[in-house]
N, C-alpha and C. Protein backbone atom coordinates (compact mmCIF):
# COMPACT_ATOMS: atom_id res chain seq x y z
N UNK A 1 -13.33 25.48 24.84
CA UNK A 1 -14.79 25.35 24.78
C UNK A 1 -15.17 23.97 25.32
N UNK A 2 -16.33 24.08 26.11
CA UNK A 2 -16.45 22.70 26.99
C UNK A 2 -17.39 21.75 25.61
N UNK A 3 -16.81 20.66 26.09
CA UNK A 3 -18.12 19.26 25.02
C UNK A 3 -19.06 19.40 25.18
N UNK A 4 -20.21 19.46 24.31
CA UNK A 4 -21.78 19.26 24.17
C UNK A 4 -22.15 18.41 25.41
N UNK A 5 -22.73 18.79 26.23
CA UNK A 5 -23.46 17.94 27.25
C UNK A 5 -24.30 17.13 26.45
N UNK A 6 -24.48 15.98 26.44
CA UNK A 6 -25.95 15.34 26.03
C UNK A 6 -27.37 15.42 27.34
N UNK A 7 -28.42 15.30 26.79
CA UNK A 7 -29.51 15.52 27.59
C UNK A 7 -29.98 14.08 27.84
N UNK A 8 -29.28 13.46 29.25
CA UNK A 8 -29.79 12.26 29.95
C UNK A 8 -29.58 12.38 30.79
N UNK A 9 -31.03 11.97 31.87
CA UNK A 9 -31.19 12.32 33.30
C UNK A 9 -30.63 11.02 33.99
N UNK A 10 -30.66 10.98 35.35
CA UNK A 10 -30.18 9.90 35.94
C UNK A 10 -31.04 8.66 35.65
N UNK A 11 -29.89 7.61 35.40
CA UNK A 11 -30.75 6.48 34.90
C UNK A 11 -31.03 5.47 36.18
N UNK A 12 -32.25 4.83 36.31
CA UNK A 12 -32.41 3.43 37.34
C UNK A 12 -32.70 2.09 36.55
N UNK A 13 -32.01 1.05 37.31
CA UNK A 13 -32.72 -0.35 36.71
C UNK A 13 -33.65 -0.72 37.68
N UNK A 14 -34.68 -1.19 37.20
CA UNK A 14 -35.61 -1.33 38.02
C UNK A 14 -36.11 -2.75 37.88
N UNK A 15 -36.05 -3.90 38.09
CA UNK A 15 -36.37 -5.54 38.28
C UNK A 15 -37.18 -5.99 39.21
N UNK A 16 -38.37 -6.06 38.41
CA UNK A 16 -39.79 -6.36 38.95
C UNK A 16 -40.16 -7.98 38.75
N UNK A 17 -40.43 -8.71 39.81
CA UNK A 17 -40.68 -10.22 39.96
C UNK A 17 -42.07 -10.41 39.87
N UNK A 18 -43.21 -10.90 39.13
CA UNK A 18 -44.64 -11.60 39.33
C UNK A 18 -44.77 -12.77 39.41
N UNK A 19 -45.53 -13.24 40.66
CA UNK A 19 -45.79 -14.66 41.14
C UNK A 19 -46.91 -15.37 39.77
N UNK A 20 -46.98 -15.72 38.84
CA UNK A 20 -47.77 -16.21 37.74
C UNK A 20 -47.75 -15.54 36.95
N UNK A 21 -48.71 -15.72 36.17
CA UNK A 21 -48.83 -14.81 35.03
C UNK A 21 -49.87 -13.86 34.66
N UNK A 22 -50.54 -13.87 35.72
CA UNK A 22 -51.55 -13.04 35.28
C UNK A 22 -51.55 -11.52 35.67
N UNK A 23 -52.16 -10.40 35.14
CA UNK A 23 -51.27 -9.10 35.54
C UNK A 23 -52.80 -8.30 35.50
N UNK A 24 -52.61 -7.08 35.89
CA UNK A 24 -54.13 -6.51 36.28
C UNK A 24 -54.12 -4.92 35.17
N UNK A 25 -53.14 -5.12 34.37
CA UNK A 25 -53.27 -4.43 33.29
C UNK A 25 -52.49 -2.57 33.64
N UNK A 26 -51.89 -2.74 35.22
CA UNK A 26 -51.99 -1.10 35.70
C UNK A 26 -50.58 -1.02 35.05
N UNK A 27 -49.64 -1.74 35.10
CA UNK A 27 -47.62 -1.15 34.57
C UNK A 27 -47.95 -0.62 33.68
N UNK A 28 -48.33 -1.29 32.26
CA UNK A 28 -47.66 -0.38 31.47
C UNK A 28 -48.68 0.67 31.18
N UNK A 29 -50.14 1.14 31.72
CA UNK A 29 -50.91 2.34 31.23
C UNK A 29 -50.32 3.06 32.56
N UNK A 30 -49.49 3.11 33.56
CA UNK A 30 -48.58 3.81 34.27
C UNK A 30 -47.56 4.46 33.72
N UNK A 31 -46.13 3.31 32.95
CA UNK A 31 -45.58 3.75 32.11
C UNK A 31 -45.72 4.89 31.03
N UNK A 32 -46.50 4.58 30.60
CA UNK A 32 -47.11 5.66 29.34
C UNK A 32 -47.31 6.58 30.22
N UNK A 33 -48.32 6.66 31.25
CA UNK A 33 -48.93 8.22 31.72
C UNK A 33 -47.63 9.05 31.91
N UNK A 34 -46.47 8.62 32.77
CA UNK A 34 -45.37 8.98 33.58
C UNK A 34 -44.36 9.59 32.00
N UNK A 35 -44.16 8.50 31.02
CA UNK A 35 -43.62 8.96 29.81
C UNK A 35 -44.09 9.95 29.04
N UNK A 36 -45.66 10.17 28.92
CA UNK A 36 -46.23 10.97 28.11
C UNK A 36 -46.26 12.45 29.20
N UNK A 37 -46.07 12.36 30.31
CA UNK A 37 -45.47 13.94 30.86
C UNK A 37 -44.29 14.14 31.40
N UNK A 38 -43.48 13.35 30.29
CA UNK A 38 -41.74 13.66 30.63
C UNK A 38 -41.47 13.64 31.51
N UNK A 39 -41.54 12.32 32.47
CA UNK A 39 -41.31 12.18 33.68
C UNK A 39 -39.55 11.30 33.61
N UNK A 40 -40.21 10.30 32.55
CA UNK A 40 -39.43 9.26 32.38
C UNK A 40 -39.19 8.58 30.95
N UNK A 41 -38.33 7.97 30.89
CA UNK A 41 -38.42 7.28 29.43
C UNK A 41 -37.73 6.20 29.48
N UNK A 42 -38.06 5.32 28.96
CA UNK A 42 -37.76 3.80 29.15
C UNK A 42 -36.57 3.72 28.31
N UNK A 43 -35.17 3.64 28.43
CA UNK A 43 -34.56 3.12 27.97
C UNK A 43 -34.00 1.48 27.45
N UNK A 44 -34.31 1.37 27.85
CA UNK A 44 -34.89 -0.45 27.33
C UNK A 44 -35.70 -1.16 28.66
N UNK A 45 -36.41 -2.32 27.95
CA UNK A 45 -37.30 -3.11 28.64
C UNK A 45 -37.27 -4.45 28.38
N UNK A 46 -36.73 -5.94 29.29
CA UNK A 46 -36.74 -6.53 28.77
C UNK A 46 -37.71 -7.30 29.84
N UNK A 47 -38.47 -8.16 29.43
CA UNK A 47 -39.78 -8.86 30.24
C UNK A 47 -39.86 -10.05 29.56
N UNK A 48 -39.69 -10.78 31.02
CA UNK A 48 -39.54 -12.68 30.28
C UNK A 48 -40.98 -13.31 31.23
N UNK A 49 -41.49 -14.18 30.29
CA UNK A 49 -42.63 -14.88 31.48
C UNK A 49 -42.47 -16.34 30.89
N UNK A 50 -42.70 -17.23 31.88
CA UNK A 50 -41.96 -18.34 31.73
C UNK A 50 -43.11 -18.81 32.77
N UNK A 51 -44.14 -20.00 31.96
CA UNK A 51 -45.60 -20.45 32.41
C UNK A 51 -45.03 -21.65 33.04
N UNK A 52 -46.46 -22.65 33.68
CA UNK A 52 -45.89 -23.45 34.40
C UNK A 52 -45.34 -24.68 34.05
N UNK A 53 -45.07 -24.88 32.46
CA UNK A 53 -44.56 -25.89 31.99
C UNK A 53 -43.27 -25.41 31.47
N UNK A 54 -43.09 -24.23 31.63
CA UNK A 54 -41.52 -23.97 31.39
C UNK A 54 -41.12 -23.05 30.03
N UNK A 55 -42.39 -22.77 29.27
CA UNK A 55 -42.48 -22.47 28.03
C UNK A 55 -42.28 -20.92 28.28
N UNK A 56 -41.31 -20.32 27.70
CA UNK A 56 -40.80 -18.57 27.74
C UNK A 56 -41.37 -17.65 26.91
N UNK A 57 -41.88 -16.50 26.95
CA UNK A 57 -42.03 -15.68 26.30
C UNK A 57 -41.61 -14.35 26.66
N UNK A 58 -40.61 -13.62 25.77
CA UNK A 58 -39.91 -12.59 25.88
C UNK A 58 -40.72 -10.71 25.31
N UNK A 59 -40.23 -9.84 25.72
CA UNK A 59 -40.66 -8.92 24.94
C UNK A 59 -40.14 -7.59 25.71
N UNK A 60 -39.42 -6.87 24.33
CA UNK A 60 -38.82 -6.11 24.70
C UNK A 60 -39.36 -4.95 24.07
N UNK A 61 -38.61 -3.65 24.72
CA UNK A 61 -39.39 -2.06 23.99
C UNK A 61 -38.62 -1.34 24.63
N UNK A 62 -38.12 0.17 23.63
CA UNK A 62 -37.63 1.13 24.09
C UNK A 62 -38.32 2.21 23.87
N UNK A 63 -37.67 3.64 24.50
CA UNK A 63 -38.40 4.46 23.95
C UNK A 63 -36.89 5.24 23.41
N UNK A 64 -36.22 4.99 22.82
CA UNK A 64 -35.30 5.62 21.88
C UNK A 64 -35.46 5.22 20.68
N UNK A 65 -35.24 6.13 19.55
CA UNK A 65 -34.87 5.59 18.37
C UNK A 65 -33.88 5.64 17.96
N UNK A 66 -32.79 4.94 16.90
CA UNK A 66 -32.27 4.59 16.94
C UNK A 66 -30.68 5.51 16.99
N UNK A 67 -31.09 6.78 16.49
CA UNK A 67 -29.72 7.43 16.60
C UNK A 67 -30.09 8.11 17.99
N UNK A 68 -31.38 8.30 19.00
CA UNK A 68 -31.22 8.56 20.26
C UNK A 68 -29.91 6.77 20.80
N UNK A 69 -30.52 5.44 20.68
CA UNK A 69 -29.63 4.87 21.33
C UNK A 69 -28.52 4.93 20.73
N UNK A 70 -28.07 5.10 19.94
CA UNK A 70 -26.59 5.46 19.01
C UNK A 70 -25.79 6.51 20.34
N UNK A 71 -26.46 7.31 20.60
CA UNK A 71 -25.90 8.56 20.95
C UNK A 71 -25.70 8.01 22.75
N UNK A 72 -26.81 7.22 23.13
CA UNK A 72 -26.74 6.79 24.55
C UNK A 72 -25.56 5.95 24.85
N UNK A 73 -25.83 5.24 23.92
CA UNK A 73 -24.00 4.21 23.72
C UNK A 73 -23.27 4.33 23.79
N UNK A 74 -23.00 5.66 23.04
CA UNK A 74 -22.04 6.47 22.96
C UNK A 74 -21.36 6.76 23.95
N UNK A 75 -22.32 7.28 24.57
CA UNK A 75 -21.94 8.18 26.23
C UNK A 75 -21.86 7.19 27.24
N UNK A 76 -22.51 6.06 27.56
CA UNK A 76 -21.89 5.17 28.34
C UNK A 76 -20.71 4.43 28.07
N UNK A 77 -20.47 3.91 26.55
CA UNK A 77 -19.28 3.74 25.91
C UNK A 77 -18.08 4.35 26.98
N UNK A 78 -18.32 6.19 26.00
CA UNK A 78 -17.33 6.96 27.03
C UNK A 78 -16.67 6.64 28.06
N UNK A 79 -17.76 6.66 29.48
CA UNK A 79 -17.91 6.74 30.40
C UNK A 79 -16.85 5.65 31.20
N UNK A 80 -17.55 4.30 30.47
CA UNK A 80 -16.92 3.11 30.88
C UNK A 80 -15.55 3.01 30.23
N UNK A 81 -15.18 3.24 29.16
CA UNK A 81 -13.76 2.76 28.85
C UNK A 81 -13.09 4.20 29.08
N UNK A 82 -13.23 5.39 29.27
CA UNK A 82 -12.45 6.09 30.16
C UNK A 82 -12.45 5.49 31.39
N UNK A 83 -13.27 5.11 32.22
CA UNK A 83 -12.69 4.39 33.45
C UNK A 83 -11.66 3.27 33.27
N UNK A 84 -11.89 2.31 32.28
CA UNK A 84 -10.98 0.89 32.34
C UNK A 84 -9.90 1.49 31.36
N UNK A 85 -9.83 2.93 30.52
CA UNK A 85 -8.48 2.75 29.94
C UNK A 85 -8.03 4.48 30.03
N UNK A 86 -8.76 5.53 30.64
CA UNK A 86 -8.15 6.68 30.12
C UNK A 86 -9.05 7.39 28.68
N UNK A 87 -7.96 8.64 28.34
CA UNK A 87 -8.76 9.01 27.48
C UNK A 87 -8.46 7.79 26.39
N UNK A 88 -7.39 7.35 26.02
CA UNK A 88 -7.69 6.19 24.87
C UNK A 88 -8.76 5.32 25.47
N UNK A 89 -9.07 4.81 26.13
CA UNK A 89 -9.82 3.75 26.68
C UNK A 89 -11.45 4.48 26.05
N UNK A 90 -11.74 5.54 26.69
CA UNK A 90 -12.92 6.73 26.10
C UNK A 90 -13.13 6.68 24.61
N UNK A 91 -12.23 6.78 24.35
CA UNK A 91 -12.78 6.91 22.66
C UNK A 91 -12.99 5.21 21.98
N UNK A 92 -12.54 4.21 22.31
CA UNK A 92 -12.76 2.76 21.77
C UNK A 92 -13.60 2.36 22.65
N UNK A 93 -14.59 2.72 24.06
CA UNK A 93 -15.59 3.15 24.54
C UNK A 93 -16.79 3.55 23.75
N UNK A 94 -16.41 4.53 23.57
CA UNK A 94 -17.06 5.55 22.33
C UNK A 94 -18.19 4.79 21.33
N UNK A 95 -17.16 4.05 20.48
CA UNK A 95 -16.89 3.33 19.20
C UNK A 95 -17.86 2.29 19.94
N UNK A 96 -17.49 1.26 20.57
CA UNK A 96 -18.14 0.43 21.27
C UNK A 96 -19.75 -0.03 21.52
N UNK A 97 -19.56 1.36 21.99
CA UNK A 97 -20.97 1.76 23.23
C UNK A 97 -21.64 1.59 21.93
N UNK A 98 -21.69 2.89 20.56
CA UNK A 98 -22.49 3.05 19.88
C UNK A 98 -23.39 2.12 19.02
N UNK A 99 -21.90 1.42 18.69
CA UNK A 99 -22.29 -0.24 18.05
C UNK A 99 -23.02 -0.92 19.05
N UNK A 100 -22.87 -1.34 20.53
CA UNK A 100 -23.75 -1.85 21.49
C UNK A 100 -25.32 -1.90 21.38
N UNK A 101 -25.45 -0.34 20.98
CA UNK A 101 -26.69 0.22 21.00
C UNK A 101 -27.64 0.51 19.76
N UNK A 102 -26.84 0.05 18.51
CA UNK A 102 -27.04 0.36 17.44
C UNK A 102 -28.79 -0.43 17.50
N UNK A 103 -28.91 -1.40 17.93
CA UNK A 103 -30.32 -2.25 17.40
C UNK A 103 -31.34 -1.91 18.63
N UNK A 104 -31.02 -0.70 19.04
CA UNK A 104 -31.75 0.18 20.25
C UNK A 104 -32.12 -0.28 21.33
N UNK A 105 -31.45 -1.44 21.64
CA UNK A 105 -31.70 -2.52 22.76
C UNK A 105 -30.38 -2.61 23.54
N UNK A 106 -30.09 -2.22 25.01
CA UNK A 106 -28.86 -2.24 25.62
C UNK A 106 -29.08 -4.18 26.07
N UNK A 107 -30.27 -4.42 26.47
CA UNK A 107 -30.52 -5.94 26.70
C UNK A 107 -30.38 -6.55 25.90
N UNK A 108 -29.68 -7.53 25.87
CA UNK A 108 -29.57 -8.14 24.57
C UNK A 108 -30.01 -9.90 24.63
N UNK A 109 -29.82 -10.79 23.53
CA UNK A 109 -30.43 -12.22 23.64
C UNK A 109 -30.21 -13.21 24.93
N UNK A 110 -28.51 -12.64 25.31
CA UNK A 110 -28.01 -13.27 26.30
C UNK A 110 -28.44 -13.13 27.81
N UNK A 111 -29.41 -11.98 27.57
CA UNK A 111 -29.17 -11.52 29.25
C UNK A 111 -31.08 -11.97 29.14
N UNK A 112 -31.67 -11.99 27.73
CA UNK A 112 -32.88 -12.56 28.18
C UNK A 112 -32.91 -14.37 28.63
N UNK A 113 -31.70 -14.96 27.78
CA UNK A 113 -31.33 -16.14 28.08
C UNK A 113 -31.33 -16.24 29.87
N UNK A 114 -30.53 -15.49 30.17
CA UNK A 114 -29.73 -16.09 31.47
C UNK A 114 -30.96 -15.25 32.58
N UNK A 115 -31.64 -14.81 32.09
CA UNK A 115 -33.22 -14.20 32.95
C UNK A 115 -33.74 -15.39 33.23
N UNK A 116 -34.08 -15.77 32.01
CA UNK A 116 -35.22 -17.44 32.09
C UNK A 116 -34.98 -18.48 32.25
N UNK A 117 -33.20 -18.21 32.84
CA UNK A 117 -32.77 -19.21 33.49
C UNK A 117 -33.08 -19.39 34.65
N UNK A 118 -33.08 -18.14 34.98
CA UNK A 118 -33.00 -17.71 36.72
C UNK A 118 -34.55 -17.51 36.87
N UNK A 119 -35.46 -17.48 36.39
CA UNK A 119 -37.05 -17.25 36.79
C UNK A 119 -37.40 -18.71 36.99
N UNK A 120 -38.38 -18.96 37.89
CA UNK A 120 -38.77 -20.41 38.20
C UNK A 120 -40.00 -20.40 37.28
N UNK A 121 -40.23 -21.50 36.92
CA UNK A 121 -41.91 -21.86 36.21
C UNK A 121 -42.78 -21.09 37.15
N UNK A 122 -44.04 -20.55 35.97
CA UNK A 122 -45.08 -19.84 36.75
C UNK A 122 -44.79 -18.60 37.14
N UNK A 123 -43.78 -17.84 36.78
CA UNK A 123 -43.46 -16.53 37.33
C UNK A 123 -42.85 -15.69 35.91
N UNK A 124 -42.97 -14.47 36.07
CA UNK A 124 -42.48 -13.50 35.22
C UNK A 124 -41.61 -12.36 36.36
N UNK A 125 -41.09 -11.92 34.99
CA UNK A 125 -39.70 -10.90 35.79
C UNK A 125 -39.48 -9.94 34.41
N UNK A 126 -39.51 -8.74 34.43
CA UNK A 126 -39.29 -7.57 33.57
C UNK A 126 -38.11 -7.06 34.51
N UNK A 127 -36.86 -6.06 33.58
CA UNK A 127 -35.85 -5.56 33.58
C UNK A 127 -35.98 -4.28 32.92
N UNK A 128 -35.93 -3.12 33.33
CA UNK A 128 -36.46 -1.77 33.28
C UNK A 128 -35.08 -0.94 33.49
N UNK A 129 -34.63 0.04 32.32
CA UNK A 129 -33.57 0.85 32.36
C UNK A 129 -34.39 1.89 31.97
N UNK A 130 -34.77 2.85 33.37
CA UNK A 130 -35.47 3.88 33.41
C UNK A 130 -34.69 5.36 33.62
N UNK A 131 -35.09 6.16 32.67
CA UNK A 131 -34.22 7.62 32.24
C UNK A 131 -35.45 8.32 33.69
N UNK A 132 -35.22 9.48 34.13
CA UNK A 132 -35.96 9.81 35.06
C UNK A 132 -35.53 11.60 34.70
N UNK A 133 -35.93 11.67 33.41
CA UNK A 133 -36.27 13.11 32.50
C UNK A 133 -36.63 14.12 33.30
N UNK A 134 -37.18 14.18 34.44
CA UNK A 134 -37.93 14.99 35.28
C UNK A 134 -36.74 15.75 36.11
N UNK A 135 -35.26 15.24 36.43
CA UNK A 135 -34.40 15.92 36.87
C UNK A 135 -33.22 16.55 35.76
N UNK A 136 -34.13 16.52 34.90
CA UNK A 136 -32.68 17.47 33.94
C UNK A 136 -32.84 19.14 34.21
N UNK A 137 -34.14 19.55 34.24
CA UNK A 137 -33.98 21.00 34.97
C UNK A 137 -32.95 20.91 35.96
N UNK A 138 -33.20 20.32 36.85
CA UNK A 138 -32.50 20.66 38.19
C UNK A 138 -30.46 20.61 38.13
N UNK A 139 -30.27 19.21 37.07
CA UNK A 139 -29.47 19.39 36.61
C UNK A 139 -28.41 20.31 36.07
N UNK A 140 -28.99 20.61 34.78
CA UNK A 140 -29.03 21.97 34.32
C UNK A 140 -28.89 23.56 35.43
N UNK A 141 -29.86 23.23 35.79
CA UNK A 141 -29.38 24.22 37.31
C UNK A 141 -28.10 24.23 38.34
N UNK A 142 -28.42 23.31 38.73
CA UNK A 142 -26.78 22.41 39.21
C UNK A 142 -25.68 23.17 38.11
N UNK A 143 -25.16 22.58 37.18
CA UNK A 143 -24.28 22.90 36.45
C UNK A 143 -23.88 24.44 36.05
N UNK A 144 -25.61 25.36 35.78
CA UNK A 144 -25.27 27.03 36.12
C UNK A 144 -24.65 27.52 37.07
N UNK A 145 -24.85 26.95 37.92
CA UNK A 145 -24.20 27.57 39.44
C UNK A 145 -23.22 26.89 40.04
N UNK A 146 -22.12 26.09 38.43
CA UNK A 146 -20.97 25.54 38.77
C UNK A 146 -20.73 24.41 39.98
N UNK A 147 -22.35 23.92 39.97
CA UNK A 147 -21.84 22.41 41.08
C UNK A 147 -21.81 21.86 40.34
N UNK A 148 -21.27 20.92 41.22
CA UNK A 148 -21.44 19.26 40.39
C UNK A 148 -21.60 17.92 41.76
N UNK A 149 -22.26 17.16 40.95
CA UNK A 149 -22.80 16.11 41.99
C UNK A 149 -21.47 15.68 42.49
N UNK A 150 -21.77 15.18 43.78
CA UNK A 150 -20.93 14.51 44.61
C UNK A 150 -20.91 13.23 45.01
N UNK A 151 -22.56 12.77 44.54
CA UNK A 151 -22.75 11.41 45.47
C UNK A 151 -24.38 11.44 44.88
N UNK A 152 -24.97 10.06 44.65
CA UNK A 152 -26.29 9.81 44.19
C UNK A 152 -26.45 8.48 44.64
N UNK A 153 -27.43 8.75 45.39
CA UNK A 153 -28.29 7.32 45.69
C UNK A 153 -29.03 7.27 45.93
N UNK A 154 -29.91 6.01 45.54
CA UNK A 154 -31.48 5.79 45.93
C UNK A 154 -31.71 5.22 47.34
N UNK A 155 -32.50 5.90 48.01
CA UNK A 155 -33.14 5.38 49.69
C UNK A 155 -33.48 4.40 49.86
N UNK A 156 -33.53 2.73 49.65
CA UNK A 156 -34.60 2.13 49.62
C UNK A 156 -35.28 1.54 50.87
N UNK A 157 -36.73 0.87 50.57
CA UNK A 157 -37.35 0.60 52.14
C UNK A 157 -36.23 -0.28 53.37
N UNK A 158 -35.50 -1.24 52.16
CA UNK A 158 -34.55 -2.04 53.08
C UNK A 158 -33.13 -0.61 53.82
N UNK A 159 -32.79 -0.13 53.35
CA UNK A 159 -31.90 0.87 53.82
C UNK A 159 -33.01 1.52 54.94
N UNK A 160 -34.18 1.90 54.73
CA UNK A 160 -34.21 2.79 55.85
C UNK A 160 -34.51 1.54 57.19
N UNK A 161 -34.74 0.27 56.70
CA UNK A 161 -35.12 -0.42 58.03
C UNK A 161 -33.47 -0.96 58.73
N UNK A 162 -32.37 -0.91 57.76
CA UNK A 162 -30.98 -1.04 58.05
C UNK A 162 -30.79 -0.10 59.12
N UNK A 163 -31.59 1.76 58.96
CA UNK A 163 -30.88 2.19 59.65
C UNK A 163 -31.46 1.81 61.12
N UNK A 164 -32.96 1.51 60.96
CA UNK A 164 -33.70 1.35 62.18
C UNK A 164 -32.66 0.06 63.00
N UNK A 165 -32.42 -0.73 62.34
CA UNK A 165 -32.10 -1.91 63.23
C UNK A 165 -30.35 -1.63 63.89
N UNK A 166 -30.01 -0.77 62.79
CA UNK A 166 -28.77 -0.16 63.18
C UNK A 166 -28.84 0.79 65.18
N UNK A 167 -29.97 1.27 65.47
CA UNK A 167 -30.54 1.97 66.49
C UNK A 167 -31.10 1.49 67.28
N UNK A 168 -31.47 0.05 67.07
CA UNK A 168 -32.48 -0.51 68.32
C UNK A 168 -31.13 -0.89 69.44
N UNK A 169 -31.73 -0.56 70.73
CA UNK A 169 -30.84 -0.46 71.98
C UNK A 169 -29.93 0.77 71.85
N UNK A 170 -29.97 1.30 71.22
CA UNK A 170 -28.90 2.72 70.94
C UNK A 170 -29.72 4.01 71.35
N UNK A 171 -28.95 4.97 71.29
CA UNK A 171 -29.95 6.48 71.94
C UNK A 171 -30.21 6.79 70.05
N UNK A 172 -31.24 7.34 69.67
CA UNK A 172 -31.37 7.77 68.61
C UNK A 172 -31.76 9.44 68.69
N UNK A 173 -31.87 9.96 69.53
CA UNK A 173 -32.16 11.31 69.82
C UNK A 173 -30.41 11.84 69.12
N UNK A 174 -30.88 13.24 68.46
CA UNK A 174 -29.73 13.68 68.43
C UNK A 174 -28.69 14.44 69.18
N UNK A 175 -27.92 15.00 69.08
CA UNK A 175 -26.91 15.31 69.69
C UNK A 175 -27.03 16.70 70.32
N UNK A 176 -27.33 16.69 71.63
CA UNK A 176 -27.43 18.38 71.70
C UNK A 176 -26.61 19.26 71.68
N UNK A 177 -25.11 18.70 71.88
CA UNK A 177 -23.64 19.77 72.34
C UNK A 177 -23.83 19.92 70.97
């Protein structure tokens, strides 16, 4: 009998930079709209703003509770110490992950530390571990009809101008034989 799949869609980090501090109020009534029709769900959020005298302010939010991140831990746990050890490696993974996640925050003090290290005065920077809920149908579908992914990646604007510059002086028409 196969293991309980858990229900988590592909996850993105998403690291957003603002020149000051002032903000026009649209992220997070976006967030919500996109969350409140199961588009997405924030798996943690960590957002540092750091004014022009150097003074930090942090703030974090998930949308798990706490035995959802128990269970997320879990499964990345897995994931990762079956890679670095096997199935023993998987299960002290396991163990790991869950404790990781126990205070429902995968971000933790250190990584807001070493954020507001790296942000200059006058600027803010949020860190976004975004669930993207909207492909678990398809998933799920996938898996009825016995596929399984092969390869996942995001397009981004710099990749598609990689490929452009990859083509300038080159024939880009395709291949007719």
């Amino acid at each position: 009998m196969p293991a309980e799949r858990l229900n988590f869609g592909p996850v993105q980090l998403l690291s957003v930079a603002f020149e000051g501090n002032r903000f026009k109020g649209e992220i997070l009534p976006e967030l919500e709209r996109l969350k409140n029709a199961g588009v997405i769900r924030v798996i943690d959020l960590l957002f540092v703003r750091k004014d022009s005298a150097g003074a930090i302010a942090t703030l974090t939010a998930s949308d798990l509770d706490w035995e959802e991140a128990a269970d997320y831990g879990q499964y990345i746990g897995t994931l990762v110490g079956f890679g670095a050890g096997g199935v023993e490696g998987a299960d002290r993974g396991a163990i790991a992950g869950a404790a990781e996640l126990a205070d429902g925050h995968l971000f933790d003090e250190q990584d807001a530390f070493r954020l507001a290290q790296a942000v200059p005065n006058g600027m803010s920077i949020a860190l976004a571990l975004i669930e993207h809920r909207w492909a678990l149908p398809l998933l799920d579908a996938i898996e009825r009809a016995d596929g399984f992914e092969v390869g996942n990646q995001w397009v981004t604007v710099e990749s598609l101008v990689e490929i452009g510059l990859g083509r300038i002086g080159g024939d880009t028409r395709a291949d007719d034989s």
